[in-house]
C-alpha atoms as a PDB file:
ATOM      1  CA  UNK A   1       0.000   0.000   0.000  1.00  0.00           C
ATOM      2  CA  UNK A   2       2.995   2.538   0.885  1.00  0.00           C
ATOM      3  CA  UNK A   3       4.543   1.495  -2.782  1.00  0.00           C
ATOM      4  CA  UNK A   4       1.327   2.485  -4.545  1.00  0.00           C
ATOM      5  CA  UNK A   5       0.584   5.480  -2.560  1.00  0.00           C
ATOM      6  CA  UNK A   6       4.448   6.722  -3.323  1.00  0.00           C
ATOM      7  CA  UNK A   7       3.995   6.243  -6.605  1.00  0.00           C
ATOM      8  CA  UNK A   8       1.033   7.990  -7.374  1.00  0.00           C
ATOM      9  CA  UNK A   9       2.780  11.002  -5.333  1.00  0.00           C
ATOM     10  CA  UNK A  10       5.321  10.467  -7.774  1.00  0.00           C
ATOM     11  CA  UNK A  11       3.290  10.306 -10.993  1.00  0.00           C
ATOM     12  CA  UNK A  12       1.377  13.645  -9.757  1.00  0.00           C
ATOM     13  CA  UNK A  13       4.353  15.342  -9.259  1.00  0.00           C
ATOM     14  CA  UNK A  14       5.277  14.311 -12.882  1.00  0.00           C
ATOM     15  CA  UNK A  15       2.242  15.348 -13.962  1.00  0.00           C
ATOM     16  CA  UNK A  16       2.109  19.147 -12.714  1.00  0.00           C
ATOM     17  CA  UNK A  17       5.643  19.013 -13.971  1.00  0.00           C
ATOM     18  CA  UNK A  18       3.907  18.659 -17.481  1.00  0.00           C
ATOM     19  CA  UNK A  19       1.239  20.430 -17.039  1.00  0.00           C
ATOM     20  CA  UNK A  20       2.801  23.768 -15.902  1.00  0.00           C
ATOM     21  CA  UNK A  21       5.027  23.536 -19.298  1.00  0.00           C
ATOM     22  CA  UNK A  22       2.223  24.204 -21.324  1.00  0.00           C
ATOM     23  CA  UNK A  23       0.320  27.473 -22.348  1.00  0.00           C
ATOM     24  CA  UNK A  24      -2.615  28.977 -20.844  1.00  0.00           C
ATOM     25  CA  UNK A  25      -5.488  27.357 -22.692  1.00  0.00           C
ATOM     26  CA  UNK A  26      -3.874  24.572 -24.262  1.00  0.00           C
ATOM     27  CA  UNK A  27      -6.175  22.627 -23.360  1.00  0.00           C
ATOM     28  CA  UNK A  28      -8.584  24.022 -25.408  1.00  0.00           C
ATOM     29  CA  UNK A  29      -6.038  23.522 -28.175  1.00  0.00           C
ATOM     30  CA  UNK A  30      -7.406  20.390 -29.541  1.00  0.00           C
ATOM     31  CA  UNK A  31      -9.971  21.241 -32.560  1.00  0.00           C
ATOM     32  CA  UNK A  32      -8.642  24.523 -33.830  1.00  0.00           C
ATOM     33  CA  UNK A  33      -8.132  24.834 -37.671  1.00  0.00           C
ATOM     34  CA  UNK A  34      -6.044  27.405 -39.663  1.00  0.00           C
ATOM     35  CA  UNK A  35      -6.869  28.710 -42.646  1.00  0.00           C
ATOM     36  CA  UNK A  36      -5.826  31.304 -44.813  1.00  0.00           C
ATOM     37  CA  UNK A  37      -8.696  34.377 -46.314  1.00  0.00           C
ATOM     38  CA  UNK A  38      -8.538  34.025 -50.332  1.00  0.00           C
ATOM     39  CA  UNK A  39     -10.908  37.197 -50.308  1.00  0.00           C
ATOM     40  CA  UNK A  40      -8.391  39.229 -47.906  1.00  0.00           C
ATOM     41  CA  UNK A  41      -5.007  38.102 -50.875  1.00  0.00           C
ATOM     42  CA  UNK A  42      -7.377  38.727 -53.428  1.00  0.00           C
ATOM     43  CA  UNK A  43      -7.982  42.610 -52.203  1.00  0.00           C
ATOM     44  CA  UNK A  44      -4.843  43.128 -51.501  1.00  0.00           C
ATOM     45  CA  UNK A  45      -2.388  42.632 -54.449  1.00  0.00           C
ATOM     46  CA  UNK A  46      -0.732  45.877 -55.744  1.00  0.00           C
ATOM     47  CA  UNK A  47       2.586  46.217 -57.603  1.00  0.00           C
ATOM     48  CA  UNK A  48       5.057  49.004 -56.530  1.00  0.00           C
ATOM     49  CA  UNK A  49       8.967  49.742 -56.800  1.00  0.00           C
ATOM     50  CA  UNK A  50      10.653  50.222 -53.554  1.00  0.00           C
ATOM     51  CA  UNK A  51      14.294  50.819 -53.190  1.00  0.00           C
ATOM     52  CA  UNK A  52      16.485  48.832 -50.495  1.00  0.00           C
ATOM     53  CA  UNK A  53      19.617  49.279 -48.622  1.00  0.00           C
ATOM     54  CA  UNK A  54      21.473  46.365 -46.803  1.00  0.00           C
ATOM     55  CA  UNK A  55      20.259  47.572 -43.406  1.00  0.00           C
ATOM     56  CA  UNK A  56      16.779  46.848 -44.094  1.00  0.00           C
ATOM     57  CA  UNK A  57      15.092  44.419 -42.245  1.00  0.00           C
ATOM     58  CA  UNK A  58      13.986  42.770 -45.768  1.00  0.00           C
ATOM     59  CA  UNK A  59      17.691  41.379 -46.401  1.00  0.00           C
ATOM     60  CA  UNK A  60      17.913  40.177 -42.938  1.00  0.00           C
ATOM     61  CA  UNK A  61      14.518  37.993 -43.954  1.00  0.00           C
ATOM     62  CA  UNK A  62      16.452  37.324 -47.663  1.00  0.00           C
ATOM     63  CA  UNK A  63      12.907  39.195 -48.695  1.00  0.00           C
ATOM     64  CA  UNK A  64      14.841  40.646 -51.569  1.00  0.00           C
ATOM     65  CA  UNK A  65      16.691  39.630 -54.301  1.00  0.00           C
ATOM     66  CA  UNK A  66      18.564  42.478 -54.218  1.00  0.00           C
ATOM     67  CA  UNK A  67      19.470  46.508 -53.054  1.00  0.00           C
ATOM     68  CA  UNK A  68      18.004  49.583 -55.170  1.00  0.00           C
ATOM     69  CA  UNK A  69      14.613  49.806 -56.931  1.00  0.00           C
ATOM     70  CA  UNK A  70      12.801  46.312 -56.752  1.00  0.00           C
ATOM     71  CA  UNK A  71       9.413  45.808 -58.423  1.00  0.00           C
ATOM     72  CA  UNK A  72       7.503  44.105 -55.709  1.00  0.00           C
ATOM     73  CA  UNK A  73       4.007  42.230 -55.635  1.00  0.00           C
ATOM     74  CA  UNK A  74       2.427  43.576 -52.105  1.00  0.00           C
ATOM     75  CA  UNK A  75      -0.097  41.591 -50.644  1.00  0.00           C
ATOM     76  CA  UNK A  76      -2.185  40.843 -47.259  1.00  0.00           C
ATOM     77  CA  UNK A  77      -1.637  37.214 -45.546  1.00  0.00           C
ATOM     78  CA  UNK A  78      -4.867  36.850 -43.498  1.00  0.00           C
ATOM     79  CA  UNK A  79      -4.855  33.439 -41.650  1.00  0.00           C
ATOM     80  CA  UNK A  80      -7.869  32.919 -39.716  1.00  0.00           C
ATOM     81  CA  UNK A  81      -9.571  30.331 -37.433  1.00  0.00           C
ATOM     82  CA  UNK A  82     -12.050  28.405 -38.515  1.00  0.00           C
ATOM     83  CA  UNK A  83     -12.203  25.612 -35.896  1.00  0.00           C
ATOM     84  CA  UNK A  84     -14.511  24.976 -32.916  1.00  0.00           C
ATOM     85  CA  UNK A  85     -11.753  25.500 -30.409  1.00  0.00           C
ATOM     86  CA  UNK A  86      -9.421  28.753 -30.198  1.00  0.00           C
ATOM     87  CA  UNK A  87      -5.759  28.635 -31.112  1.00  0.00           C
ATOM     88  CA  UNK A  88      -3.961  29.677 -28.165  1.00  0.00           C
ATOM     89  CA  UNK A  89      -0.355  30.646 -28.059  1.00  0.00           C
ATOM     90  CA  UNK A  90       0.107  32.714 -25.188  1.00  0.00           C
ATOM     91  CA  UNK A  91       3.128  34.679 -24.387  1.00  0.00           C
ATOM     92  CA  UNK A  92       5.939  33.988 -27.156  1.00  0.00           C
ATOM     93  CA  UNK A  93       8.976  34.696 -25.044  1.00  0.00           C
ATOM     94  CA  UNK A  94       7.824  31.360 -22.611  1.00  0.00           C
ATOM     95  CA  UNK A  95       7.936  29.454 -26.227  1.00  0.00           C
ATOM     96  CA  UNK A  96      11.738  29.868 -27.387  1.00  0.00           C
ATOM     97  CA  UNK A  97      11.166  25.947 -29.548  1.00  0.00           C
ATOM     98  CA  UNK A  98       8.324  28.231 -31.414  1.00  0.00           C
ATOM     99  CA  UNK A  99       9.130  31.788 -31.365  1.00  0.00           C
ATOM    100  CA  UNK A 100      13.122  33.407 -31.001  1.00  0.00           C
ATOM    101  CA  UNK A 101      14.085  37.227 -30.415  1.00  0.00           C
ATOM    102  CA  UNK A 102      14.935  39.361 -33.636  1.00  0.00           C
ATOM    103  CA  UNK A 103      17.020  42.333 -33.301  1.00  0.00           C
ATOM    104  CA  UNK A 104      16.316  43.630 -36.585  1.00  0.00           C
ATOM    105  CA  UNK A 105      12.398  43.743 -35.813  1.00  0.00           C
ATOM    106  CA  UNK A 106      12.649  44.108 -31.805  1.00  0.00           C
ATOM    107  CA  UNK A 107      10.005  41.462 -31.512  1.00  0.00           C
ATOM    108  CA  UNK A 108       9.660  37.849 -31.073  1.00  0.00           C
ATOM    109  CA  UNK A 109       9.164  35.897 -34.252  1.00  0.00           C
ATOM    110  CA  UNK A 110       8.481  32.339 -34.981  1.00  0.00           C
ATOM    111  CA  UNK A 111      11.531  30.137 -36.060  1.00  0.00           C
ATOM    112  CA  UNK A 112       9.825  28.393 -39.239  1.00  0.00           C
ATOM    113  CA  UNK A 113       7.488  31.183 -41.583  1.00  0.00           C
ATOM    114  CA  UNK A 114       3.842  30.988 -40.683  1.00  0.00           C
ATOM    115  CA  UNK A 115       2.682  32.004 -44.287  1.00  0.00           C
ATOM    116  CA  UNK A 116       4.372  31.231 -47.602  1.00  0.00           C
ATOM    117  CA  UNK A 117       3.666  32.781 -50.698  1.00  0.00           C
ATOM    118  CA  UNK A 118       4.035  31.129 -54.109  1.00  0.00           C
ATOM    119  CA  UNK A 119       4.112  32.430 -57.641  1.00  0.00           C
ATOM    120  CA  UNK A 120       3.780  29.998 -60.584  1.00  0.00           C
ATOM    121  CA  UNK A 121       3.090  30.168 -64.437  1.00  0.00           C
ATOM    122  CA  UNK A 122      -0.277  29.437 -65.485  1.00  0.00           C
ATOM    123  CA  UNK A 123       1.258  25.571 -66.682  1.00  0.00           C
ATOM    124  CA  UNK A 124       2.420  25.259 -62.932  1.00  0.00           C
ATOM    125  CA  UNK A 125       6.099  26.008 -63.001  1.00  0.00           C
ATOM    126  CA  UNK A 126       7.534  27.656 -59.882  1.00  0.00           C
ATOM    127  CA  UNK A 127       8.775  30.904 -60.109  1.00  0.00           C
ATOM    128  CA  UNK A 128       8.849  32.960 -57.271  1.00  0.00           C
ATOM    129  CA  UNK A 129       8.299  32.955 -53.596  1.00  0.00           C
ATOM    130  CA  UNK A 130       8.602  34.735 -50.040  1.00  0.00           C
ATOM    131  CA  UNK A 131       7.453  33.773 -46.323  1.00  0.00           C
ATOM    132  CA  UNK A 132       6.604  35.502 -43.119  1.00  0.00           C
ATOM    133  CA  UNK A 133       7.660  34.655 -39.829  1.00  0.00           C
ATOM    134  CA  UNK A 134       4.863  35.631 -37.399  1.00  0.00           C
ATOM    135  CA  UNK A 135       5.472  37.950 -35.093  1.00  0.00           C
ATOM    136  CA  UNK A 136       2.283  38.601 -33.552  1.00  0.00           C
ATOM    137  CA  UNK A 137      -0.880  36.265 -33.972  1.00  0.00           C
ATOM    138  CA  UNK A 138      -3.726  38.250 -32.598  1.00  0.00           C
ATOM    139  CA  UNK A 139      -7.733  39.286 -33.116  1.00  0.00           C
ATOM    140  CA  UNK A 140      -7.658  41.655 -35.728  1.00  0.00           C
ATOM    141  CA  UNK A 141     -10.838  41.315 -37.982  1.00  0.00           C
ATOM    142  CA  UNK A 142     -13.893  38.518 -38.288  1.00  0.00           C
ATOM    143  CA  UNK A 143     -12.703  35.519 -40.586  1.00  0.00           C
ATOM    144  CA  UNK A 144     -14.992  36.004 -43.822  1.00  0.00           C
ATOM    145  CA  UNK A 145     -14.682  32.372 -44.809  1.00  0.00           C
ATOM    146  CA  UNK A 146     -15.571  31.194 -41.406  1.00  0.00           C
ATOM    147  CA  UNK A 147     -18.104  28.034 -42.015  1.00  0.00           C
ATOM    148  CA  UNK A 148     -18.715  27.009 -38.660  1.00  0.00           C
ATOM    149  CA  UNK A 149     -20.965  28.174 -35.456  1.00  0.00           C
ATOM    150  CA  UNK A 150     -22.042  31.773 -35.183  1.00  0.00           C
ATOM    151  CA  UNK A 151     -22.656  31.290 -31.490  1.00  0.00           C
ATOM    152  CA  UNK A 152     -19.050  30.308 -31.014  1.00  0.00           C
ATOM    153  CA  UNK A 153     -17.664  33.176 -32.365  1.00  0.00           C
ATOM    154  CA  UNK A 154     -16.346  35.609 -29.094  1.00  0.00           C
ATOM    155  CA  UNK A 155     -17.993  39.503 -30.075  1.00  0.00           C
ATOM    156  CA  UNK A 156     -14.360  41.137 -29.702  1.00  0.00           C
ATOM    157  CA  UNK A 157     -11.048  40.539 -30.191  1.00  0.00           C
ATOM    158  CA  UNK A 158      -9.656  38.382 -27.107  1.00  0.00           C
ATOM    159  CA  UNK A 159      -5.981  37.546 -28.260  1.00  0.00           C
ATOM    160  CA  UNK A 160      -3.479  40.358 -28.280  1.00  0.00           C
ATOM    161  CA  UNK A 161       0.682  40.623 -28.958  1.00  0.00           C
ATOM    162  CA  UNK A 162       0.673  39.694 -25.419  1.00  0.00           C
ATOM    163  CA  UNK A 163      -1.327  36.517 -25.117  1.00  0.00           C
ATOM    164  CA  UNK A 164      -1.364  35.275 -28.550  1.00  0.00           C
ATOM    165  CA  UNK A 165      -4.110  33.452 -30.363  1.00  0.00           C
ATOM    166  CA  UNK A 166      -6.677  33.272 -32.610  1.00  0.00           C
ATOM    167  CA  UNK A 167     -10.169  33.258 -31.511  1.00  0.00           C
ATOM    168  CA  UNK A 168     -13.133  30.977 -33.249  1.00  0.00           C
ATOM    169  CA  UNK A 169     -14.203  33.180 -36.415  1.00  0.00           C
ATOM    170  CA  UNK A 170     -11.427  35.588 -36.458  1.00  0.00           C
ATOM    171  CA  UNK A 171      -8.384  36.103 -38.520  1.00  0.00           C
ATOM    172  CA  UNK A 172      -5.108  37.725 -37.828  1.00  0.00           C
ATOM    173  CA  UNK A 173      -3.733  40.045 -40.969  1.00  0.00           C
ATOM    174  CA  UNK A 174      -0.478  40.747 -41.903  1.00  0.00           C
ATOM    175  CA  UNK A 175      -1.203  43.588 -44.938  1.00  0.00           C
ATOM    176  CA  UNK A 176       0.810  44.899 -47.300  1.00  0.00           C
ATOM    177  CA  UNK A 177       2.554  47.127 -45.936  1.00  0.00           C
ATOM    178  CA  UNK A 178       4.593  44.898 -43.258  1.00  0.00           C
ATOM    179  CA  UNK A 179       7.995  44.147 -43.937  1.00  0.00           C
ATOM    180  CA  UNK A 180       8.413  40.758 -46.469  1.00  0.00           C
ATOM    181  CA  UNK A 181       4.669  40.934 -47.253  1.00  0.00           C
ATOM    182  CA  UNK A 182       5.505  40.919 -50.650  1.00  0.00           C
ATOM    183  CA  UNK A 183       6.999  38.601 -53.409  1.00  0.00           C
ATOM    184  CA  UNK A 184       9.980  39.918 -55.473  1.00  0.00           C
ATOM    185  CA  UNK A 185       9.330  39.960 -59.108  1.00  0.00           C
ATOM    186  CA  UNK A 186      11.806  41.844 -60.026  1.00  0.00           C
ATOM    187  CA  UNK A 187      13.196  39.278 -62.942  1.00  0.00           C
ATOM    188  CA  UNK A 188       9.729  38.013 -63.149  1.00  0.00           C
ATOM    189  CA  UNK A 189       8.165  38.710 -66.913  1.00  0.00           C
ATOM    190  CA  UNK A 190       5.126  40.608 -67.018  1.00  0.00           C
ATOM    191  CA  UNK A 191       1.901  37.932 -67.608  1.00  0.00           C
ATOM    192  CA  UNK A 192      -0.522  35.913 -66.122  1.00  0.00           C
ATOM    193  CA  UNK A 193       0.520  33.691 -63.107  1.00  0.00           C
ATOM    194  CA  UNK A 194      -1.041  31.696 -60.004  1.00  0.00           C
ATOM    195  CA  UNK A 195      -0.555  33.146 -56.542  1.00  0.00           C
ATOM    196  CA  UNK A 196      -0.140  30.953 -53.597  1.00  0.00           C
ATOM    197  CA  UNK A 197      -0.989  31.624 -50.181  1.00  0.00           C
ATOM    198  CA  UNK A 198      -0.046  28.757 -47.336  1.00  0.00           C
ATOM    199  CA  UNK A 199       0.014  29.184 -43.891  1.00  0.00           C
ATOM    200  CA  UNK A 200       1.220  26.922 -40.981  1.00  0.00           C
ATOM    201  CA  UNK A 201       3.580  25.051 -44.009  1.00  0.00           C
ATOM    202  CA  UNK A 202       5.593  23.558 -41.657  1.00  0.00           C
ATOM    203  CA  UNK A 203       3.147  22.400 -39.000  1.00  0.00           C
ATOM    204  CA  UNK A 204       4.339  24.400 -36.226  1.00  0.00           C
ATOM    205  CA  UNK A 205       1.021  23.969 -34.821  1.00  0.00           C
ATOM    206  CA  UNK A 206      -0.874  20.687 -34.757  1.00  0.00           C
ATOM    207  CA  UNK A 207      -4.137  21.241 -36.198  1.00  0.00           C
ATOM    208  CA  UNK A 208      -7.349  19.391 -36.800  1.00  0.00           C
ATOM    209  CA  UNK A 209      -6.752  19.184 -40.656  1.00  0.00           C
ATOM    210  CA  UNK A 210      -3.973  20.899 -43.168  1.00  0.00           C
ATOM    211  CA  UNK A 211      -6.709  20.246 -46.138  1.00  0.00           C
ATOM    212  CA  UNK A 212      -7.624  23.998 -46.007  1.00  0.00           C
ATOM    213  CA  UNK A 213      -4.249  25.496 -45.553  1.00  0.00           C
ATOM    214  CA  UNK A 214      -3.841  26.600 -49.156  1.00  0.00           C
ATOM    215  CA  UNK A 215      -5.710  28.808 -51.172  1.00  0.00           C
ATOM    216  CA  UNK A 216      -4.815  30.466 -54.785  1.00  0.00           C
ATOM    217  CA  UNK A 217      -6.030  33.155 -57.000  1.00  0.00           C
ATOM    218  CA  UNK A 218      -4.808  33.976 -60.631  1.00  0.00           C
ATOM    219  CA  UNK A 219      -2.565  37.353 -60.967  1.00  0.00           C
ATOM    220  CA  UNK A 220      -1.270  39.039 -63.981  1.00  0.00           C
ATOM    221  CA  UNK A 221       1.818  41.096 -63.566  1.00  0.00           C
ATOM    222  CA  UNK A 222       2.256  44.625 -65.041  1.00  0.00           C
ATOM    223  CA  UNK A 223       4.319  45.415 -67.603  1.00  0.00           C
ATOM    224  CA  UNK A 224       4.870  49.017 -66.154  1.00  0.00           C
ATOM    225  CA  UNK A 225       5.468  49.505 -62.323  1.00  0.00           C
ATOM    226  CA  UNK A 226       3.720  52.896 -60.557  1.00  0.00           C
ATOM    227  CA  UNK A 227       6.516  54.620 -58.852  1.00  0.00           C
END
């Protein structure tokens, strides 16, 4: 009897151990499901020339392909939630196997890109691309594709820079005028093209299916660049 009661003093010990390492809310972690907003890429695309200089950010990211005037696609990565459950990170700096410090940004960012963005010819050859480490997954606007319970849906935003997340029926944007929310296509020839939009590639977080995690829209690059 004194063997089994030490060991389940033991094994509860073991336990809490476990169960203090993970974030607030992870238990509620189970059925979330990320998905990226086709309508919020689709309204976003513009093409501009911006110069660079090796201290920007953008090189530190390898966002460019190069310093002076580069003709970039801008667009918005939206990635919302359209799970029962929330996504709950918490506070990035107790995550440093997700998240690490950048200097260049002053923020925490996530090791692996959260959203990559693809450009391909209309016959499906590969011919561009950028990503976007996260930096801060938060409530920022209602997720117009979300398909599941209205009543689940929280009426404000709930997950900040602070404790990060993504609440039922919301979406967190990154828009176009972030740093690396672009593709380069500088040496890209004007035409049509496919546009990719991924998020969670790498399967940072474990969701309840990946099926959704990609979305596309066609895109025709300008011959002439506004300035």
């Amino acid at each position: 009897m004194a063997r089994w009661h030490s060991f389940w003093l033991i094994f509860g010990a073991l336990l809490s151990c476990v169960l203090v390492g993970l974030p607030a809310g992870a238990a509620a972690q189970d059925r979330f499901d990320l998905e990226p907003s086709v309508k919020v890429l689709k309204e976003s695309i513009k093409f501009t020339i911006t110069r660079f200089t090796p201290r920007d950010c953008a090189f530190d990211f390898h966002c460019v392909g190069g310093t002076g005037a580069r003709k970039l696609m801008r667009l918005a990565g939206a990635m919302g939630n359209n799970g029962p459950d929330d996504f709950v990170v918490g506070n990035p700096a107790q995550h440093p196997n997700i998240y690490a410090w950048d200097d260049c940004t002053g923020q925490f960012i996530t090791r692996k890109p959260m959203l990559n963005f693809s450009l391909y010819t209309m016959d499906g050859r590969h011919v561009a691309a950028n990503k976007k480490e996260s930096f801060c997954m938060e409530d920022l606007a209602r997720f117009p594709e979300y398909t599941g319970n209205p009543a689940l849906v929280p009426p404000g935003p709930v997950h900040t820079c602070t404790f990060q997340g993504i609440s039922v029926g919301w979406m967190d944007v990154y828009d176009d005028t972030l740093t690396c929310q672009w593709i380069d296509v500088t040496d890209v020839p004007p035409g049509k093209y496919i546009l990719r939009l991924q998020c969670n590639p790498y399967r940072i977080f474990k969701e309840t299916t990946y099926a959704n995690n990609v979305v596309e829209t066609d895109v025709t690059i300008p011959a002439h660049f506004p300035h």
